[in-house]
Protein backbone atom coordinates (compact mmCIF):
# COMPACT_ATOMS: atom_id res chain seq x y z
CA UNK A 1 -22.29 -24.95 49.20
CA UNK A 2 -21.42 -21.21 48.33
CA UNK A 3 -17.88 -22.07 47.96
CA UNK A 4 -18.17 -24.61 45.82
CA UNK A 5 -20.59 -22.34 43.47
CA UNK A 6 -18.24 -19.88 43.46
CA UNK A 7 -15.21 -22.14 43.08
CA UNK A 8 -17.65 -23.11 39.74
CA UNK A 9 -17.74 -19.64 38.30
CA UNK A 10 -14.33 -18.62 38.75
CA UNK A 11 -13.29 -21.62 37.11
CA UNK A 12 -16.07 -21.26 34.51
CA UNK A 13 -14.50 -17.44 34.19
CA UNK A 14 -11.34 -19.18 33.89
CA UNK A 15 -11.93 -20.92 31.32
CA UNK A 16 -13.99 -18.94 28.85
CA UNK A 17 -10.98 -16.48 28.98
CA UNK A 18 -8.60 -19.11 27.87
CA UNK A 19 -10.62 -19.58 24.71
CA UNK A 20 -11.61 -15.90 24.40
CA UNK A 21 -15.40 -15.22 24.92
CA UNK A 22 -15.50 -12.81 22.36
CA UNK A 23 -14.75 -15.18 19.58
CA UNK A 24 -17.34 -17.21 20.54
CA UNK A 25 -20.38 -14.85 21.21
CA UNK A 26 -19.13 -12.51 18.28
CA UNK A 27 -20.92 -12.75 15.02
CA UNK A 28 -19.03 -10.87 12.77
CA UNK A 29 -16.27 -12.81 10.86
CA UNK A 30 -13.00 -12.79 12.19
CA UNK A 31 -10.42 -10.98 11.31
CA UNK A 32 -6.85 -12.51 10.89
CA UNK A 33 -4.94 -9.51 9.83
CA UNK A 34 -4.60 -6.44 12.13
CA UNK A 35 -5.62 -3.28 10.74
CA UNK A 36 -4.85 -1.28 12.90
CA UNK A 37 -0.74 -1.31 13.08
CA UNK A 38 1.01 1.79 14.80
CA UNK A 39 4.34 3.18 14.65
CA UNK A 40 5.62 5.58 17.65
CA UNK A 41 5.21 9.08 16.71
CA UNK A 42 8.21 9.69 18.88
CA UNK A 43 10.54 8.30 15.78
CA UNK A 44 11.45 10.37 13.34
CA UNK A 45 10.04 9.60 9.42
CA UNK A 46 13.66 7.49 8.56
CA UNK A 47 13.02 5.94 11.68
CA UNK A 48 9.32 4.78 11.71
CA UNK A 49 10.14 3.75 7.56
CA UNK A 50 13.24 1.51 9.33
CA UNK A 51 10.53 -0.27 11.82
CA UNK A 52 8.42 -0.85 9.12
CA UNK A 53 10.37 -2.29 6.97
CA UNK A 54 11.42 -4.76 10.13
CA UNK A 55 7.02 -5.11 10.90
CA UNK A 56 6.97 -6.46 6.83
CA UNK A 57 9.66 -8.75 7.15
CA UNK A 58 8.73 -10.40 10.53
CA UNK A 59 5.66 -11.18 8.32
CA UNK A 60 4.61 -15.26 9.06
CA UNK A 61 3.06 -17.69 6.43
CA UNK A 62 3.68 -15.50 3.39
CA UNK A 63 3.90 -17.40 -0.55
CA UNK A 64 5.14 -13.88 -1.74
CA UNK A 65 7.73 -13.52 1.28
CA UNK A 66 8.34 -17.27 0.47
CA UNK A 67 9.00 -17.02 -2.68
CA UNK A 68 10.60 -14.05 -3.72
CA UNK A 69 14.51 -12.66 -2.96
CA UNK A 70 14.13 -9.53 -1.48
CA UNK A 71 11.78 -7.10 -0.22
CA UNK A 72 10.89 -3.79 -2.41
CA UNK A 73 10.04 -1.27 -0.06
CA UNK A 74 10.10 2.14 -1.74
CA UNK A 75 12.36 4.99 -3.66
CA UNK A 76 12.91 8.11 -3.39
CA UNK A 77 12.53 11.16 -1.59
CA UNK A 78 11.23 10.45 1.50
CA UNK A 79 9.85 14.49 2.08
CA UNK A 80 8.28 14.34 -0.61
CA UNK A 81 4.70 15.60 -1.10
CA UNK A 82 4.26 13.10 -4.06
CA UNK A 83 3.79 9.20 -3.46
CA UNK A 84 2.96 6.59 -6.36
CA UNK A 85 1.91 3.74 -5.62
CA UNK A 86 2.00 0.58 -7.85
CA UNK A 87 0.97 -2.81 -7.93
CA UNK A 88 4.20 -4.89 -6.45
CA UNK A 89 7.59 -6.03 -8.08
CA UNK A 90 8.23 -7.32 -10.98
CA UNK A 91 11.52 -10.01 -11.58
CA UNK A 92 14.75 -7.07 -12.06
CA UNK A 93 12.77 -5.45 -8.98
CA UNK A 94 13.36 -8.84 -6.58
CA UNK A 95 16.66 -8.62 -7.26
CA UNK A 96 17.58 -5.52 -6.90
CA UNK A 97 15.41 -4.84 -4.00
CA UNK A 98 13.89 -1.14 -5.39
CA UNK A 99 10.50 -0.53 -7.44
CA UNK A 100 10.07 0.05 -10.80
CA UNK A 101 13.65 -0.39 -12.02
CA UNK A 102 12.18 -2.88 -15.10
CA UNK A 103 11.06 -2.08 -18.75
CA UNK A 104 7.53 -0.45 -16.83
CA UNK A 105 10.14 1.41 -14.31
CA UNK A 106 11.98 3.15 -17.40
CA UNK A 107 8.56 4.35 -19.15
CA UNK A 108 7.89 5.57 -15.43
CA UNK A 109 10.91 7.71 -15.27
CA UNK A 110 9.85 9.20 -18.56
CA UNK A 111 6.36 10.46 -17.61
CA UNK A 112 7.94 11.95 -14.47
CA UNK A 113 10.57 13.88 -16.67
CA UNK A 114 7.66 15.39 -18.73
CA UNK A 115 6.29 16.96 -15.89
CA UNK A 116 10.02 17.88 -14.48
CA UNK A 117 9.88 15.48 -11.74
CA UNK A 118 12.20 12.59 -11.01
CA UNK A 119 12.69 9.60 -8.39
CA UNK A 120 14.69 12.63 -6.40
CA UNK A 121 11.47 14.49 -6.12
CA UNK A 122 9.03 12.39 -5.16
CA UNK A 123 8.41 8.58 -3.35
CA UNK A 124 7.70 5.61 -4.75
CA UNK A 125 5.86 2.17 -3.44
CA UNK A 126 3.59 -0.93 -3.94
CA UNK A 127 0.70 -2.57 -2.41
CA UNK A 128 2.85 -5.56 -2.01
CA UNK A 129 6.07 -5.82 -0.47
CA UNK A 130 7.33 -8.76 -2.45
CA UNK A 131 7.23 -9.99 -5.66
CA UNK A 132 3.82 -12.46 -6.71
CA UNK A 133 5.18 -15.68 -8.95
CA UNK A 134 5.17 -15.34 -12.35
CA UNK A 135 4.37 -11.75 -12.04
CA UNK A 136 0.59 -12.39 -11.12
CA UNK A 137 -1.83 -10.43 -9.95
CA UNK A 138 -1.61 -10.31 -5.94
CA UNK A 139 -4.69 -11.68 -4.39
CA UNK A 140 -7.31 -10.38 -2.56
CA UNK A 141 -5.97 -12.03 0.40
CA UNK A 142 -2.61 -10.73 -0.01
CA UNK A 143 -3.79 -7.22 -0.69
CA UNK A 144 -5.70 -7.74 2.94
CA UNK A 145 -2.63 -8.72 4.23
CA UNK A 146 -0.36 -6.06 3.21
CA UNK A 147 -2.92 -3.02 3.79
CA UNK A 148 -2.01 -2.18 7.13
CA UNK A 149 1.18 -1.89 6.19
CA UNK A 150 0.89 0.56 2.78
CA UNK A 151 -1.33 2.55 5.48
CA UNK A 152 1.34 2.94 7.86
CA UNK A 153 3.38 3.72 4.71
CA UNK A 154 1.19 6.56 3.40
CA UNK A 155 0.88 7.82 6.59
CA UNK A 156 4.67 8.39 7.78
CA UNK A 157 5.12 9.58 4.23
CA UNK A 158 2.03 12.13 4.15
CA UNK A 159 1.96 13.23 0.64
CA UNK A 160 -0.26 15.92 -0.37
CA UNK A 161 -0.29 14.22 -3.69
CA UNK A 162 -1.21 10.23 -4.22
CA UNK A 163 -1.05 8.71 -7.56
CA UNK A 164 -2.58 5.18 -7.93
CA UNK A 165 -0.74 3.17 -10.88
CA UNK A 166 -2.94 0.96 -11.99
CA UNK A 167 -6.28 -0.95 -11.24
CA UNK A 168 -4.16 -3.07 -8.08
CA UNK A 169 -3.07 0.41 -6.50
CA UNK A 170 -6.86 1.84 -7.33
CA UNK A 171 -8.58 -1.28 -5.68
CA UNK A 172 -6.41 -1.50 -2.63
CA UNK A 173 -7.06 2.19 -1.55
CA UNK A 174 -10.45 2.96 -3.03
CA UNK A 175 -12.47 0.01 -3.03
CA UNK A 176 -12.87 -3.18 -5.24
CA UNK A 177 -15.82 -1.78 -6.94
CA UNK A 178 -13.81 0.85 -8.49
CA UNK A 179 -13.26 0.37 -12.26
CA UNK A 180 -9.42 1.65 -13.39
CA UNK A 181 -10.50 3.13 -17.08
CA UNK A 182 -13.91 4.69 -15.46
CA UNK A 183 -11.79 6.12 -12.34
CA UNK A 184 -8.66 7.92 -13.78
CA UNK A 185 -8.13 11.07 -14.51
CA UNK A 186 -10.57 12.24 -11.43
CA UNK A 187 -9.31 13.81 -8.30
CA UNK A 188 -10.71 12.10 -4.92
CA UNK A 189 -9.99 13.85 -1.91
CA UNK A 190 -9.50 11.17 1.24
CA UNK A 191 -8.24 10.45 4.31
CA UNK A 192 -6.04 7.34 5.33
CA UNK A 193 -5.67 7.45 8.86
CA UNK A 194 -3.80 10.26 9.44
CA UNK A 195 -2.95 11.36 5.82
CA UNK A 196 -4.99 13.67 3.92
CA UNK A 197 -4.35 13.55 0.26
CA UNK A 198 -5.54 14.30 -3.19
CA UNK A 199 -5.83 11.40 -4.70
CA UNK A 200 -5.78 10.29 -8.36
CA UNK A 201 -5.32 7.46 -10.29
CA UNK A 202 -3.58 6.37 -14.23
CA UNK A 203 -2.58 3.31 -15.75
CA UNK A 204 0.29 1.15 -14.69
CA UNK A 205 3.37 1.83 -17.18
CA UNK A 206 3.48 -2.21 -17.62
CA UNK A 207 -0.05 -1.83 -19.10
CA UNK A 208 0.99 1.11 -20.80
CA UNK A 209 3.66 -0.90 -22.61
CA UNK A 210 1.16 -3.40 -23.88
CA UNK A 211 -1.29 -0.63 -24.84
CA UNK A 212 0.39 2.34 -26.18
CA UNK A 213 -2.74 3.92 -27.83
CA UNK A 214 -3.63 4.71 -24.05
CA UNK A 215 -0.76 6.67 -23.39
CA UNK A 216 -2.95 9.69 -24.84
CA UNK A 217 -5.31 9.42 -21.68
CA UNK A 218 -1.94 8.93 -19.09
CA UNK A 219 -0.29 12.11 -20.42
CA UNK A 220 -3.88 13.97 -19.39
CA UNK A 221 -3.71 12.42 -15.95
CA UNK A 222 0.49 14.03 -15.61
CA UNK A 223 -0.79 17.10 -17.02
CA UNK A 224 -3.66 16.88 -13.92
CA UNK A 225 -0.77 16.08 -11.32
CA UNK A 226 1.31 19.19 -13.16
CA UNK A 227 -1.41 21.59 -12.47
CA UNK A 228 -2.87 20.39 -8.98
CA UNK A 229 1.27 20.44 -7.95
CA UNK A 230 1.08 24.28 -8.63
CA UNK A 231 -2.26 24.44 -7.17
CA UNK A 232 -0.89 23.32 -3.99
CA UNK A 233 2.67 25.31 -4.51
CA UNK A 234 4.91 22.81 -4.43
């Protein structure tokens, strides 16, 4: 009689592992993409960037991957204690397989120069990794998606500085509830994962382009990234 009780359980055990107990006993919802993605900190930066560029594109089930020609990973200097951080690429960006290199990437270059920096001096990314159709707006979803990876980004990169173009960039690191006109221009010091950084946030240079009277408030927020720079001596 025992054995046959016991022979019960383990097969009971058995069989509630196969479908993963936790799932089922669990009520919080469940969680498809992992958060919590980790390079070894025995590679160096060039290294860790290399694997995860190869984590993005072993990406599954992707309409952006899908869709789009190449991956846009980043540009620039990789030591650098300055990261921007836009929305995702745009159509001269898929093909050419770097960020802002469009009509928004030139107006970019030209608000670096006025505060004497340049794609040589600092590093430059997206929340997305590949290009939305039509230029949309990525999805919440997608955003989700691609989080863990712009965290592992930020973090091998570990800028001092972080500069959120746009409401996309703003959203994705601060929080959805975060309004991009009613959030520039202010410093927020935080912590993603292992990265520290002074964070602060401007308008995208593609909405720029549509609304030049605002160019007034983006030329504050450079002179803000000027002065913290020398704040920080760099």
């Amino acid at each position: 009689m025992n054995k046959k009780v016991n022979q019960k359980v383990l097969s009971l055990i058995e069989y509630y592992n196969l479908l993963n107990i936790n799932l089922l006993i669990n009520n919080s919802p469940i969680n498809r993409f992992d958060n919590n993605k980790k390079l070894s900190n025995s590679l160096g930066k060039s290294q860790q960037l290399e694997e995860l560029k190869k984590m993005i594109g072993s990406i599954k089930n992707c309409e952006l991957k899908n869709s789009a020609n190449k991956m846009v990973f980043s540009d620039g200097n990789i030591n650098s204690k300055i990261m921007f951080i836009g929305e995702g690429p745009g159509a001269q960006e898929d093909q050419e397989g770097l960020p802002f290199v469009g009509r928004a990437g030139k107006l970019l270059d030209k608000m670096l120069e006025s505060i004497n920096l340049n794609r040589k001096k600092v590093y430059i990314s997206n929340v997305v990794s590949y290009r939305p159709p039509k230029n949309r707006r990525p999805t919440d979803q997608e955003i989700e998606r691609y989080y863990p990876f712009l965290k592992l980004h930020i973090e091998i990169i570990n800028p001092k500085i972080l500069v959120l173009l746009g409401s996309t960039a703003l959203n994705a690191i601060i929080g959805n509830d975060k309004v991009i006109s009613k959030m520039r221009g202010k410093w927020i010091k935080k912590q993603i994962g292992n990265c520290d950084s002074y964070i602060i946030a401007s308008f995208h240079p593609a909405f720029l382009m549509r609304q030049p009277d605002q160019k007034k408030l983006a030329w504050i927020d450079l002179k803000l990234i000027r002065e913290k720079m020398k704040q920080l001596n760099f």
